[in-house]
PDB file of N, CA and C in Angstrom:
ATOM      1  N   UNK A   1     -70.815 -44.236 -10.446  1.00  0.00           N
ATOM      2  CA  UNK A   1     -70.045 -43.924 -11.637  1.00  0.00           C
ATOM      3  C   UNK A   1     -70.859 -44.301 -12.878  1.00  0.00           C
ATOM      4  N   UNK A   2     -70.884 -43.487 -13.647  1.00  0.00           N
ATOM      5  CA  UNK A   2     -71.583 -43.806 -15.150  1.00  0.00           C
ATOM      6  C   UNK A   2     -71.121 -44.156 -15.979  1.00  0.00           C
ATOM      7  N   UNK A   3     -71.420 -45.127 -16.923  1.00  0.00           N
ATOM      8  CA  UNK A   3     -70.143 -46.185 -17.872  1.00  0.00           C
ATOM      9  C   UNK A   3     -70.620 -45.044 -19.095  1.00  0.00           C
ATOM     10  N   UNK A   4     -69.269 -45.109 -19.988  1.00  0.00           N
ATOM     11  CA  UNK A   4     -69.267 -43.696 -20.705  1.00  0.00           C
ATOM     12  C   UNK A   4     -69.703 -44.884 -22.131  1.00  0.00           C
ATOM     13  N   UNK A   5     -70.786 -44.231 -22.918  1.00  0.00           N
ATOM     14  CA  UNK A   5     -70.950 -45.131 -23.574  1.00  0.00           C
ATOM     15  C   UNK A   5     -70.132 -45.054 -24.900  1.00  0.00           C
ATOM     16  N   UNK A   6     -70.227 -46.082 -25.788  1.00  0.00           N
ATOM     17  CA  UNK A   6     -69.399 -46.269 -27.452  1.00  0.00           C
ATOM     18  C   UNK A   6     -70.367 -47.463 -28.409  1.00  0.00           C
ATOM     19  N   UNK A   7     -69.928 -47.004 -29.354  1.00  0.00           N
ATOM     20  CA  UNK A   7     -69.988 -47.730 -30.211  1.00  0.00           C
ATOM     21  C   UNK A   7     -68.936 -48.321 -31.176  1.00  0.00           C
ATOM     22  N   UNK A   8     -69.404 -49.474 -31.434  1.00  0.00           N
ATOM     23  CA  UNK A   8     -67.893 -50.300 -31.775  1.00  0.00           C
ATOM     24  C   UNK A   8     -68.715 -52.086 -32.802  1.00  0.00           C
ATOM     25  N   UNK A   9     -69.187 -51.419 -34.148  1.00  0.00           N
ATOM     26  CA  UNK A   9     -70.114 -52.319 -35.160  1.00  0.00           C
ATOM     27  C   UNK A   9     -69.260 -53.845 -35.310  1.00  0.00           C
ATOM     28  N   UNK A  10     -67.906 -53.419 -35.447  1.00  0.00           N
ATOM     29  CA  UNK A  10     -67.411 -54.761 -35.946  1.00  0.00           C
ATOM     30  C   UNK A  10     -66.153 -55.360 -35.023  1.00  0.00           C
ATOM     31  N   UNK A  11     -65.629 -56.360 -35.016  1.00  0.00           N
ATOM     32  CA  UNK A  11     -64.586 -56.341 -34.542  1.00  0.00           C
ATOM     33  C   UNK A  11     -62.859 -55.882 -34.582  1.00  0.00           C
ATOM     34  N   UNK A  12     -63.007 -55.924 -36.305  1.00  0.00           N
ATOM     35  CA  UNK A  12     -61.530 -55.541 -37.080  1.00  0.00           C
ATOM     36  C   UNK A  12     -61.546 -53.611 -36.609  1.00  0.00           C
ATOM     37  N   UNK A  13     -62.513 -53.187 -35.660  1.00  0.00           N
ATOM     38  CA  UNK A  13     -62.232 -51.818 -35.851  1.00  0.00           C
ATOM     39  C   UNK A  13     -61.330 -51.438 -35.379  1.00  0.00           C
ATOM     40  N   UNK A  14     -60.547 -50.409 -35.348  1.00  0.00           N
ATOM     41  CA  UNK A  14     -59.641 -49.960 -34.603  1.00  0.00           C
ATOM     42  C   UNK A  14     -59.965 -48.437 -33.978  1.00  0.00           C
ATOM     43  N   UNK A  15     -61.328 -48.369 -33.988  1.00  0.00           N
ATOM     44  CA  UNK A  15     -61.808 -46.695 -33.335  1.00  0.00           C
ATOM     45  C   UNK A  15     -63.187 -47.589 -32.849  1.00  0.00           C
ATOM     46  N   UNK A  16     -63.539 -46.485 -31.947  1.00  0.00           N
ATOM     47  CA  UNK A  16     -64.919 -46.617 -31.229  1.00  0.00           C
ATOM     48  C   UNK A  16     -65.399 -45.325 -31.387  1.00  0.00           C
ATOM     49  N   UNK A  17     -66.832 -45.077 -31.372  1.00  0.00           N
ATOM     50  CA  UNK A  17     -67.309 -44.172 -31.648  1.00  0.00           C
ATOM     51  C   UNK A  17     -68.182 -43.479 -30.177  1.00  0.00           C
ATOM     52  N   UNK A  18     -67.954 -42.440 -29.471  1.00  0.00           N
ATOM     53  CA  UNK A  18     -68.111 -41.842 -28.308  1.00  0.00           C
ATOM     54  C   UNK A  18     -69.563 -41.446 -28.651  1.00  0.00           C
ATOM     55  N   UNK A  19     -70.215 -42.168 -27.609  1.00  0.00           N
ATOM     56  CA  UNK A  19     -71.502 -41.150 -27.535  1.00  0.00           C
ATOM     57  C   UNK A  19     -71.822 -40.667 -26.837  1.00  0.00           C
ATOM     58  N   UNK A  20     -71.080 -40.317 -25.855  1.00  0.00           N
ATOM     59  CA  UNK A  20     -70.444 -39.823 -24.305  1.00  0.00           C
ATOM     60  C   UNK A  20     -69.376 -39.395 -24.529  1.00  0.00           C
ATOM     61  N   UNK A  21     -69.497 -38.045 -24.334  1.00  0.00           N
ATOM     62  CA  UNK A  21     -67.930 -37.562 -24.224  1.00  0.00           C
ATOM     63  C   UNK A  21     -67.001 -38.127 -23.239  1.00  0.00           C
ATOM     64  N   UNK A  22     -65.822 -38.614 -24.226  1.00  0.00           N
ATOM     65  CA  UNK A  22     -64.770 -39.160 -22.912  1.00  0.00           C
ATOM     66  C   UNK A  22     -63.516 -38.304 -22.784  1.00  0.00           C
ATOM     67  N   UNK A  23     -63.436 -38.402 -21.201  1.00  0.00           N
ATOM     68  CA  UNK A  23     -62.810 -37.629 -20.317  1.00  0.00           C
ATOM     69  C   UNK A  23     -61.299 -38.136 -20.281  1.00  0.00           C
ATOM     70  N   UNK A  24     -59.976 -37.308 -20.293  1.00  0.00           N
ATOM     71  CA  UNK A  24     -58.612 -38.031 -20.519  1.00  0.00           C
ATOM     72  C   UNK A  24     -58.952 -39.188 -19.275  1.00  0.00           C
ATOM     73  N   UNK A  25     -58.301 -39.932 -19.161  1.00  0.00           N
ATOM     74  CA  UNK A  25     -57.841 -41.205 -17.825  1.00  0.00           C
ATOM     75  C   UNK A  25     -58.798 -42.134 -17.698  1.00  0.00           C
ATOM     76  N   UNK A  26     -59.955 -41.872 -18.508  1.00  0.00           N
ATOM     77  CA  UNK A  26     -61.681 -42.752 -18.373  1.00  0.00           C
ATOM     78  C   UNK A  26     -61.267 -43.921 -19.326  1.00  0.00           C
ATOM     79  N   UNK A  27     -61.547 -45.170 -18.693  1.00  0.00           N
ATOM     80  CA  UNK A  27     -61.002 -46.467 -19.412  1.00  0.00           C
ATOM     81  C   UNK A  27     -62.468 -46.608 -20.212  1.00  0.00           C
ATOM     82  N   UNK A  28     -62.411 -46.865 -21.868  1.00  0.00           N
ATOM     83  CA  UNK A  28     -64.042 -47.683 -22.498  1.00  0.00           C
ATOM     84  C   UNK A  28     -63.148 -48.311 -23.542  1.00  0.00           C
ATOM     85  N   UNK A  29     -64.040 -49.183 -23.491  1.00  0.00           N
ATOM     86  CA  UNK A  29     -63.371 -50.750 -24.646  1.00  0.00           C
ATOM     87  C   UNK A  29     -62.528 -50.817 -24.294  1.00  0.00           C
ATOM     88  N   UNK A  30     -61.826 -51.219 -22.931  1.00  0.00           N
ATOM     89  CA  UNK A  30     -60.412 -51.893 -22.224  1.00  0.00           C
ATOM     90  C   UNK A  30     -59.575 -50.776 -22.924  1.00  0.00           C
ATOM     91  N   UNK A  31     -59.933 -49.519 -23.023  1.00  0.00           N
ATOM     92  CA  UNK A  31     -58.672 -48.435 -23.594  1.00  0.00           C
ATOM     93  C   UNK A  31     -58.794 -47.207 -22.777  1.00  0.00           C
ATOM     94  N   UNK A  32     -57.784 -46.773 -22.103  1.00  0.00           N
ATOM     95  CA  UNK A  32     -57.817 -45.365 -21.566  1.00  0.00           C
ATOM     96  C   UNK A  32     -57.346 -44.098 -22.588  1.00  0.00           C
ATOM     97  N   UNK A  33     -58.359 -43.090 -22.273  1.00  0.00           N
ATOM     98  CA  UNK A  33     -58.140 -42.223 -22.936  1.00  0.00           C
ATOM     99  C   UNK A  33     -57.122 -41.212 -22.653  1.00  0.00           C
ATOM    100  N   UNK A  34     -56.609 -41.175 -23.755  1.00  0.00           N
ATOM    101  CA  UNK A  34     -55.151 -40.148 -23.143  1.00  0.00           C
ATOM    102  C   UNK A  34     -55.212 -38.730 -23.814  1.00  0.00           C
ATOM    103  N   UNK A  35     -56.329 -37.785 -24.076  1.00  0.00           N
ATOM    104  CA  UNK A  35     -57.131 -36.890 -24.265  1.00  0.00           C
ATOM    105  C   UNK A  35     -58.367 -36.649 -24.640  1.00  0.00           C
ATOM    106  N   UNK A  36     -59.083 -35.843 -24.572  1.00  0.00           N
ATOM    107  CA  UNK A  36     -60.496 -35.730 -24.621  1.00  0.00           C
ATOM    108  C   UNK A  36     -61.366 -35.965 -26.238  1.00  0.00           C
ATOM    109  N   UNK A  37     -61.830 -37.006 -25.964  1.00  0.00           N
ATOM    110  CA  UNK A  37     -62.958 -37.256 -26.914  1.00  0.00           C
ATOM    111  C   UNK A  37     -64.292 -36.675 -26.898  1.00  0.00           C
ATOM    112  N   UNK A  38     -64.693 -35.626 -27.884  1.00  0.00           N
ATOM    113  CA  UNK A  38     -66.009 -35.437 -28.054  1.00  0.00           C
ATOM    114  C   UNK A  38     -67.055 -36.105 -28.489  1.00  0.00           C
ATOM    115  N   UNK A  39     -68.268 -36.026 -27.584  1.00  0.00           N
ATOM    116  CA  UNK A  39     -69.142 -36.970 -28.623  1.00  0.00           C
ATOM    117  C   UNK A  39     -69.616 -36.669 -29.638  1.00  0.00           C
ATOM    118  N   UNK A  40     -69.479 -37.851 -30.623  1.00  0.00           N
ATOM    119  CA  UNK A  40     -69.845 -38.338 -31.569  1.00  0.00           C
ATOM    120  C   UNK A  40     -67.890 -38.722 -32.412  1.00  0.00           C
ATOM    121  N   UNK A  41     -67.043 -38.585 -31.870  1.00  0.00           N
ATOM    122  CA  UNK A  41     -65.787 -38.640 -32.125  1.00  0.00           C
ATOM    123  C   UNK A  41     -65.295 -40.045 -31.886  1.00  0.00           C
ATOM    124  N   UNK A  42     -63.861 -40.063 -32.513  1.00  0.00           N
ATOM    125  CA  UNK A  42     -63.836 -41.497 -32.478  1.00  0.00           C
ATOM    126  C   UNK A  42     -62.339 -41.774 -31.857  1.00  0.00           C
ATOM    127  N   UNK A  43     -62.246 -42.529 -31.024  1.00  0.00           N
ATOM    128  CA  UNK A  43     -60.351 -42.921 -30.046  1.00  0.00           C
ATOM    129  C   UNK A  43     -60.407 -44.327 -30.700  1.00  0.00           C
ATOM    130  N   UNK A  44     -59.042 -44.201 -30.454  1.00  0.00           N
ATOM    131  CA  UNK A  44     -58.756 -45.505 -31.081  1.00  0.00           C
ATOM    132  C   UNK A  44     -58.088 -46.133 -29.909  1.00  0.00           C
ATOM    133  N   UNK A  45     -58.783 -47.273 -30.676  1.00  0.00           N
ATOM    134  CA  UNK A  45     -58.732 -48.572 -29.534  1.00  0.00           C
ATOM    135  C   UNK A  45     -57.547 -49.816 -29.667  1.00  0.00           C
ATOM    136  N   UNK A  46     -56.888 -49.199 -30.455  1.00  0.00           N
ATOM    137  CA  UNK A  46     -55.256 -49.878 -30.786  1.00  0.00           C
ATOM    138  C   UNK A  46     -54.260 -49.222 -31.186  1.00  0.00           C
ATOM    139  N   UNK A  47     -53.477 -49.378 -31.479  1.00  0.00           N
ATOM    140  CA  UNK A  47     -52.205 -48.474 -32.218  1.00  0.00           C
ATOM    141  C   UNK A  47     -52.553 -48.646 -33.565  1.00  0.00           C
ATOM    142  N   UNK A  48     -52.390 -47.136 -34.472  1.00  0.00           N
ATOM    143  CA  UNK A  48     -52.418 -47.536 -35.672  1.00  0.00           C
ATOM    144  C   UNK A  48     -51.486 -46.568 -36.232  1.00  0.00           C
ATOM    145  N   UNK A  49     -50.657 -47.085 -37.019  1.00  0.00           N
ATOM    146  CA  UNK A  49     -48.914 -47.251 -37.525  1.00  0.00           C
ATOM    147  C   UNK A  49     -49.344 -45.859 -38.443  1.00  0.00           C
ATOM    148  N   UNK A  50     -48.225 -45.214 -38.922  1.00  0.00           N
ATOM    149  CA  UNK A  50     -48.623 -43.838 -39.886  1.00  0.00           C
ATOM    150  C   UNK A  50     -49.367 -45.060 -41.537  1.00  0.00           C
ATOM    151  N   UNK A  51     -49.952 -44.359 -42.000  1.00  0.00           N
ATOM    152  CA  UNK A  51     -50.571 -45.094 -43.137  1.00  0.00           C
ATOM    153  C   UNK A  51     -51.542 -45.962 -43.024  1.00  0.00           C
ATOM    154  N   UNK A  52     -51.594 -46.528 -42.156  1.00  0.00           N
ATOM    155  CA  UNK A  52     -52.396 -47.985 -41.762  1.00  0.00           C
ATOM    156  C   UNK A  52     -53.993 -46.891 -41.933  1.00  0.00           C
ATOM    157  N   UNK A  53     -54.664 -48.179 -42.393  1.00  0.00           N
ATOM    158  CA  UNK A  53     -56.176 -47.621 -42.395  1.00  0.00           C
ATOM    159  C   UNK A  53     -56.565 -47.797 -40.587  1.00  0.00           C
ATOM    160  N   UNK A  54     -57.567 -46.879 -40.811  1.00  0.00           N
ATOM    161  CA  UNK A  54     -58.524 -46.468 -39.672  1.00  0.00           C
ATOM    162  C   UNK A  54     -59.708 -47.457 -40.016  1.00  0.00           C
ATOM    163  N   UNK A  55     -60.008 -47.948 -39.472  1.00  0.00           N
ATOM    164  CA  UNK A  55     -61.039 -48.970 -39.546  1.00  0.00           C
ATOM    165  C   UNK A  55     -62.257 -48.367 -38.561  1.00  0.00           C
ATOM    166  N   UNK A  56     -64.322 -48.382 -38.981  1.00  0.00           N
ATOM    167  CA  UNK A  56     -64.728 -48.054 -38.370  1.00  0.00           C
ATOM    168  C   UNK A  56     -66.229 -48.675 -38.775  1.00  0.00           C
ATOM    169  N   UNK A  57     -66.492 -49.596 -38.497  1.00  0.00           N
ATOM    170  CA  UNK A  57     -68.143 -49.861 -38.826  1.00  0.00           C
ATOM    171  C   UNK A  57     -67.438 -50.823 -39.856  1.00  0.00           C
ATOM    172  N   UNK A  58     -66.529 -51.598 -39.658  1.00  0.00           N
ATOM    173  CA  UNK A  58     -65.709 -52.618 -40.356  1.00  0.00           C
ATOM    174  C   UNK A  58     -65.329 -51.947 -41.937  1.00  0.00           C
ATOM    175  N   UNK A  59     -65.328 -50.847 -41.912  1.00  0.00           N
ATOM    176  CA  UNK A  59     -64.833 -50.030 -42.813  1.00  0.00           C
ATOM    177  C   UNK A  59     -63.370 -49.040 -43.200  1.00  0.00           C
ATOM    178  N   UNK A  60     -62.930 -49.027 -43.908  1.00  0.00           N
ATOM    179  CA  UNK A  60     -61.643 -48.181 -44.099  1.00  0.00           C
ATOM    180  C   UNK A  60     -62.472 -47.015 -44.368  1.00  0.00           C
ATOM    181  N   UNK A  61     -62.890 -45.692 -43.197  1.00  0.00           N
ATOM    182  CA  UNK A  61     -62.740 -44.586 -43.000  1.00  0.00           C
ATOM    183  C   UNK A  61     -61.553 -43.546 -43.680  1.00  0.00           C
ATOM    184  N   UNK A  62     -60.817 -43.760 -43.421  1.00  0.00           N
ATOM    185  CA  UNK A  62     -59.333 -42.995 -43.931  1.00  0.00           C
ATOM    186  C   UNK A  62     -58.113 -43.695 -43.374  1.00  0.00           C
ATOM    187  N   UNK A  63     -56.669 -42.851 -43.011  1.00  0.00           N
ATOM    188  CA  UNK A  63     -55.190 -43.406 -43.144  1.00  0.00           C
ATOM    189  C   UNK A  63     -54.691 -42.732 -42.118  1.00  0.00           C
ATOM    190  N   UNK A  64     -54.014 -43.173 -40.964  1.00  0.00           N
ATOM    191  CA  UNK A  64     -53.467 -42.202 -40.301  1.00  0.00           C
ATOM    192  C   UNK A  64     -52.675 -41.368 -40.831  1.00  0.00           C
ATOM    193  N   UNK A  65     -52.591 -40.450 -40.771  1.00  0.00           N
ATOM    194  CA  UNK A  65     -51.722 -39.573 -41.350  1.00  0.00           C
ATOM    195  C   UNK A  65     -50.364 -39.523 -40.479  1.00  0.00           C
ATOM    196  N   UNK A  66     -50.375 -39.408 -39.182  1.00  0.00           N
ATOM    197  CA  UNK A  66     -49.333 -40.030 -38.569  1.00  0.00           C
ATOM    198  C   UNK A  66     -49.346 -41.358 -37.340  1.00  0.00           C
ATOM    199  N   UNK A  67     -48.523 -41.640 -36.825  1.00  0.00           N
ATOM    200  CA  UNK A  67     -49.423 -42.768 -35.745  1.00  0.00           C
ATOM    201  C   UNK A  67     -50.129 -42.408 -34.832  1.00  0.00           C
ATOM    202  N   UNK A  68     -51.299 -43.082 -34.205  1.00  0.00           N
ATOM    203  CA  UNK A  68     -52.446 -42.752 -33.416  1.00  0.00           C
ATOM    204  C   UNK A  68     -52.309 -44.082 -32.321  1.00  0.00           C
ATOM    205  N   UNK A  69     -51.463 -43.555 -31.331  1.00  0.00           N
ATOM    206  CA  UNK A  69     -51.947 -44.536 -30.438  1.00  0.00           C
ATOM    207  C   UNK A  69     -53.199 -44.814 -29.610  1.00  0.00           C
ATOM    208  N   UNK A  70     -53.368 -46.428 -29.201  1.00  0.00           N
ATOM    209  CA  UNK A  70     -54.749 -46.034 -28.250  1.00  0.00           C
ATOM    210  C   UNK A  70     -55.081 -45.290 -27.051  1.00  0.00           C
ATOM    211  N   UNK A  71     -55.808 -44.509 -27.274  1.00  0.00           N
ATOM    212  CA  UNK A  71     -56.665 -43.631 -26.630  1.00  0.00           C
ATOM    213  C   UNK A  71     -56.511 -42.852 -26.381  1.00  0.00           C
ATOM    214  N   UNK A  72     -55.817 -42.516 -27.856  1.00  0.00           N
ATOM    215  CA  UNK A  72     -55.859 -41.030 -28.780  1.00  0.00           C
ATOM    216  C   UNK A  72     -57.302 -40.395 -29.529  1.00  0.00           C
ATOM    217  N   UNK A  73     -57.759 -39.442 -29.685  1.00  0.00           N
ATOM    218  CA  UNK A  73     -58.670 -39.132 -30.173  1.00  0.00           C
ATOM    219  C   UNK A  73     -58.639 -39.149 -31.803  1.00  0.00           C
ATOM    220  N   UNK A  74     -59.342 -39.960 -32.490  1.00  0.00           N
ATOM    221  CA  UNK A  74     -59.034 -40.012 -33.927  1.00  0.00           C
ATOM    222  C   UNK A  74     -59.546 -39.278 -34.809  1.00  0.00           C
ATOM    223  N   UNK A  75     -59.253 -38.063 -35.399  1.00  0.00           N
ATOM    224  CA  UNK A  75     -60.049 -36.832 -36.174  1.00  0.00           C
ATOM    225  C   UNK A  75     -59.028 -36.666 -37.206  1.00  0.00           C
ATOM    226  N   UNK A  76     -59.622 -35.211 -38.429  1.00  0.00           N
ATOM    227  CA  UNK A  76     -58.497 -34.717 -38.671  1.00  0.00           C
ATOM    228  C   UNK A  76     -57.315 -34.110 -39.189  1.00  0.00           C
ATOM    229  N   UNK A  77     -57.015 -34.023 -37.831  1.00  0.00           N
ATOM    230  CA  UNK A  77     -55.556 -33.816 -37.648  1.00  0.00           C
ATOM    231  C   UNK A  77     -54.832 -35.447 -37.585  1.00  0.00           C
ATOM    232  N   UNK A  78     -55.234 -36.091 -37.434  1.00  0.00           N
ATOM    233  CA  UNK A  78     -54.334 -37.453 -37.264  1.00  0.00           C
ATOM    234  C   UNK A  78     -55.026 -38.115 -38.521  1.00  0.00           C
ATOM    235  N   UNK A  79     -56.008 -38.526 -39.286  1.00  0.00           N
ATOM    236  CA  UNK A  79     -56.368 -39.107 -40.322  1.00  0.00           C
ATOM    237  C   UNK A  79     -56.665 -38.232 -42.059  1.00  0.00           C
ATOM    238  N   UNK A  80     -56.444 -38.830 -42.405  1.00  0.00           N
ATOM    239  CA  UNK A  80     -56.030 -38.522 -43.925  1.00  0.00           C
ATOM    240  C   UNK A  80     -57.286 -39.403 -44.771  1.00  0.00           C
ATOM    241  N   UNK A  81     -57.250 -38.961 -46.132  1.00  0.00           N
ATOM    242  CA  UNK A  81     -57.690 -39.798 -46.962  1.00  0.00           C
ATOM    243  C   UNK A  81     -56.511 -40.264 -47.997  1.00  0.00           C
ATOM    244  N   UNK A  82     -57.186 -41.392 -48.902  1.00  0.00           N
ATOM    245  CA  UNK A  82     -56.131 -41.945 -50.238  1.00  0.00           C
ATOM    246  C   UNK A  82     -56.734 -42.461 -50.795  1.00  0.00           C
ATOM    247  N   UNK A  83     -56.027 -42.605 -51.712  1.00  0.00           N
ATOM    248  CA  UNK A  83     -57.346 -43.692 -53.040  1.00  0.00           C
ATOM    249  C   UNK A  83     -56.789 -45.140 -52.783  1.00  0.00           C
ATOM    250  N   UNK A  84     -57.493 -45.890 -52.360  1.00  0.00           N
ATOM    251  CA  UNK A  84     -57.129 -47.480 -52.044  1.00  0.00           C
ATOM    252  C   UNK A  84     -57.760 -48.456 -53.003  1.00  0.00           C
ATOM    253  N   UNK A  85     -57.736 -49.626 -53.443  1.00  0.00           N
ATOM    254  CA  UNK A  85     -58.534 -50.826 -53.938  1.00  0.00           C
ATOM    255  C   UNK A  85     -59.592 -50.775 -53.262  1.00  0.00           C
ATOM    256  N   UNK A  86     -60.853 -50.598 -53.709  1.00  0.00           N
ATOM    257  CA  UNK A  86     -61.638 -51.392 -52.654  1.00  0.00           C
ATOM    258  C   UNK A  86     -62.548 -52.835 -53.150  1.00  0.00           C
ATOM    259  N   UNK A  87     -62.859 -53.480 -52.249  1.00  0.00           N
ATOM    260  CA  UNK A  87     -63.919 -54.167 -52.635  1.00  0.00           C
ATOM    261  C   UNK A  87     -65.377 -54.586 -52.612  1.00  0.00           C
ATOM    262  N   UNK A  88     -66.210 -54.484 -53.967  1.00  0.00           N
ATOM    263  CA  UNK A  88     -67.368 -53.810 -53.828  1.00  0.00           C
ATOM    264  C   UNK A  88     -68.194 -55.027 -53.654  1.00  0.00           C
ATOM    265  N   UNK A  89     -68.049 -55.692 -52.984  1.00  0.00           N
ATOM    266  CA  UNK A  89     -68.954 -56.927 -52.425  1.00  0.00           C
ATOM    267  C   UNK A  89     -70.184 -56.369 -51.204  1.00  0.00           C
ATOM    268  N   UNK A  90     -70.447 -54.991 -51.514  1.00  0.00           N
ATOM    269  CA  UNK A  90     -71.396 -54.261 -50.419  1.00  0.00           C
ATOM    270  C   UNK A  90     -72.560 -55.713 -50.106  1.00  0.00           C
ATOM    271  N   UNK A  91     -72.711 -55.802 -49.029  1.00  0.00           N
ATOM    272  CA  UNK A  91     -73.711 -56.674 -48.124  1.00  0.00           C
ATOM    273  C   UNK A  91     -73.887 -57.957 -48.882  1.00  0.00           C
ATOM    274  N   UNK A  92     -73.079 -58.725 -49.169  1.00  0.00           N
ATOM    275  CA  UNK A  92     -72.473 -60.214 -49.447  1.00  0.00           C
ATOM    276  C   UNK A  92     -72.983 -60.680 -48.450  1.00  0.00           C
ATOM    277  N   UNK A  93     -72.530 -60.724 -47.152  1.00  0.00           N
ATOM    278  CA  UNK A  93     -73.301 -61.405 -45.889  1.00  0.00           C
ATOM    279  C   UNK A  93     -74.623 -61.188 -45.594  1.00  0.00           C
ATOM    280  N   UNK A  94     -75.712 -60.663 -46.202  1.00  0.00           N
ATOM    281  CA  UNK A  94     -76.620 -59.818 -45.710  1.00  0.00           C
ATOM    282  C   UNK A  94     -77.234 -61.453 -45.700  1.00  0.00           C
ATOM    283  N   UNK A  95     -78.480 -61.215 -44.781  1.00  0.00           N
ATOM    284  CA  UNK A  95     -79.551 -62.468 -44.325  1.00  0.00           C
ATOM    285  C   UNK A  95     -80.488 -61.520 -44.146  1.00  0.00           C
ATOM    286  N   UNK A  96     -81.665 -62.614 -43.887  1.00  0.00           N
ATOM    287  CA  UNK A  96     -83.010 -62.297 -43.706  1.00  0.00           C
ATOM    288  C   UNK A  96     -83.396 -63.338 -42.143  1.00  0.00           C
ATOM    289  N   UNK A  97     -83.211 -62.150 -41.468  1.00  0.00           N
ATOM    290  CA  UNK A  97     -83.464 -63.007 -39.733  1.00  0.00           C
ATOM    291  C   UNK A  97     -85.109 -63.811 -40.021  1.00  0.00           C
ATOM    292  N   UNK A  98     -85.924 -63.593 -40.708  1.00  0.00           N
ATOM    293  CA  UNK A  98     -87.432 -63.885 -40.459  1.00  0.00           C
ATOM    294  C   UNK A  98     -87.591 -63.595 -39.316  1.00  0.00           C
ATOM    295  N   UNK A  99     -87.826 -63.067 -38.637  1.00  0.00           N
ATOM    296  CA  UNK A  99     -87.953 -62.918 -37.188  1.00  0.00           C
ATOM    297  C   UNK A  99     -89.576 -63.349 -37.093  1.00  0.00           C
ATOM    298  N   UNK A 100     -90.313 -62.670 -37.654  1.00  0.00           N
ATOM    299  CA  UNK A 100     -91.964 -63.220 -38.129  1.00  0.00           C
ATOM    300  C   UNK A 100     -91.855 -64.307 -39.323  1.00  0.00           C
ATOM    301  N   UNK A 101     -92.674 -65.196 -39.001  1.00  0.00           N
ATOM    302  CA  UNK A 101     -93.362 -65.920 -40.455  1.00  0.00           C
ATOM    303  C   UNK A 101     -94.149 -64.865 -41.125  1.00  0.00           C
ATOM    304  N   UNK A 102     -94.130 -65.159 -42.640  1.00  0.00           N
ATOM    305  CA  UNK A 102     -94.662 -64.245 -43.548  1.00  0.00           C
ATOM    306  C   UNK A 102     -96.005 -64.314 -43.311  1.00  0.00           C
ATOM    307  N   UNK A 103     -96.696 -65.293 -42.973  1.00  0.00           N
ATOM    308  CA  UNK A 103     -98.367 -64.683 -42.469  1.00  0.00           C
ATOM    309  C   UNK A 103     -98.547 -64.430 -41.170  1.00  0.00           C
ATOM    310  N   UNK A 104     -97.269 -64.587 -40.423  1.00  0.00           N
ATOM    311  CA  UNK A 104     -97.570 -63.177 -38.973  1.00  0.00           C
ATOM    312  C   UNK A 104     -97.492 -61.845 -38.995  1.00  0.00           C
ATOM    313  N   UNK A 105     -96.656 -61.456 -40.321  1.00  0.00           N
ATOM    314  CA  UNK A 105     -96.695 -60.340 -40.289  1.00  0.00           C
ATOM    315  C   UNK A 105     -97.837 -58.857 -40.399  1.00  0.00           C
ATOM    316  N   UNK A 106     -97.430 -58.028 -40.023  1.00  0.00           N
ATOM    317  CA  UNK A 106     -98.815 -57.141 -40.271  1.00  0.00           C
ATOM    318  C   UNK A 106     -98.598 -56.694 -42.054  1.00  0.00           C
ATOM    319  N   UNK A 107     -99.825 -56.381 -42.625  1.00  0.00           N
ATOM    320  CA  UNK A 107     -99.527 -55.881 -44.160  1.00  0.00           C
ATOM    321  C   UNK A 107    -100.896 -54.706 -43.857  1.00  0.00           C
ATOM    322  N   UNK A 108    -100.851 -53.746 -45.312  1.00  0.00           N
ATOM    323  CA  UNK A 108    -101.619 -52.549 -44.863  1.00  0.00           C
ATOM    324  C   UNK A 108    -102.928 -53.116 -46.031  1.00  0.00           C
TER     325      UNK A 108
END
């Protein structure tokens, strides 16, 4: 059996992102799918209430437009946009791994 793969950046998400098409009844991220996901498409991996943001790459994507239970296919027909608050603290957490010391590195 071949594990169907996803992607899934943060934890607050509430979608995974198929990079494997998933098949209705195929369980990924502890969620069975209860219709067909195309890849590059996104199921959601919780219930999300009509309105509630869609969360995806720890991001508000869009709004359900109506509720999307898990392992529903999330596109759409089920998501909406709106104008929300946001907050523009873009890469506040960002670090610098050093992974090299600065004179290991290669320079040109």
């Amino acid at each position: 059996m071949t594990t169907i793969r996803t992607i899934r950046l943060s934890s607050d998400d509430n979608v995974v992102v198929a990079v494997d098409a998933i098949a209705p009844g195929a369980t990924v991220a502890g969620t069975t799918a209860r219709e067909r996901v195309p890849r590059g498409h996104k199921m959601a991996v919780a219930d999300v209430g009509a309105d509630a943001p869609v969360r995806k790459y720890g991001q508000i994507i869009g709004f359900a437009s109506r509720p999307i239970a898990a392992g529903d296919w999330a596109h759409e027909h089920n998501v909406a946009l709106h104008d929300f608050a946001r907050d523009y603290r873009f890469c506040e957490g960002a670090k610098n791994d050093e992974v090299l010391a600065p004179d290991a590195r290669a320079t040109f």
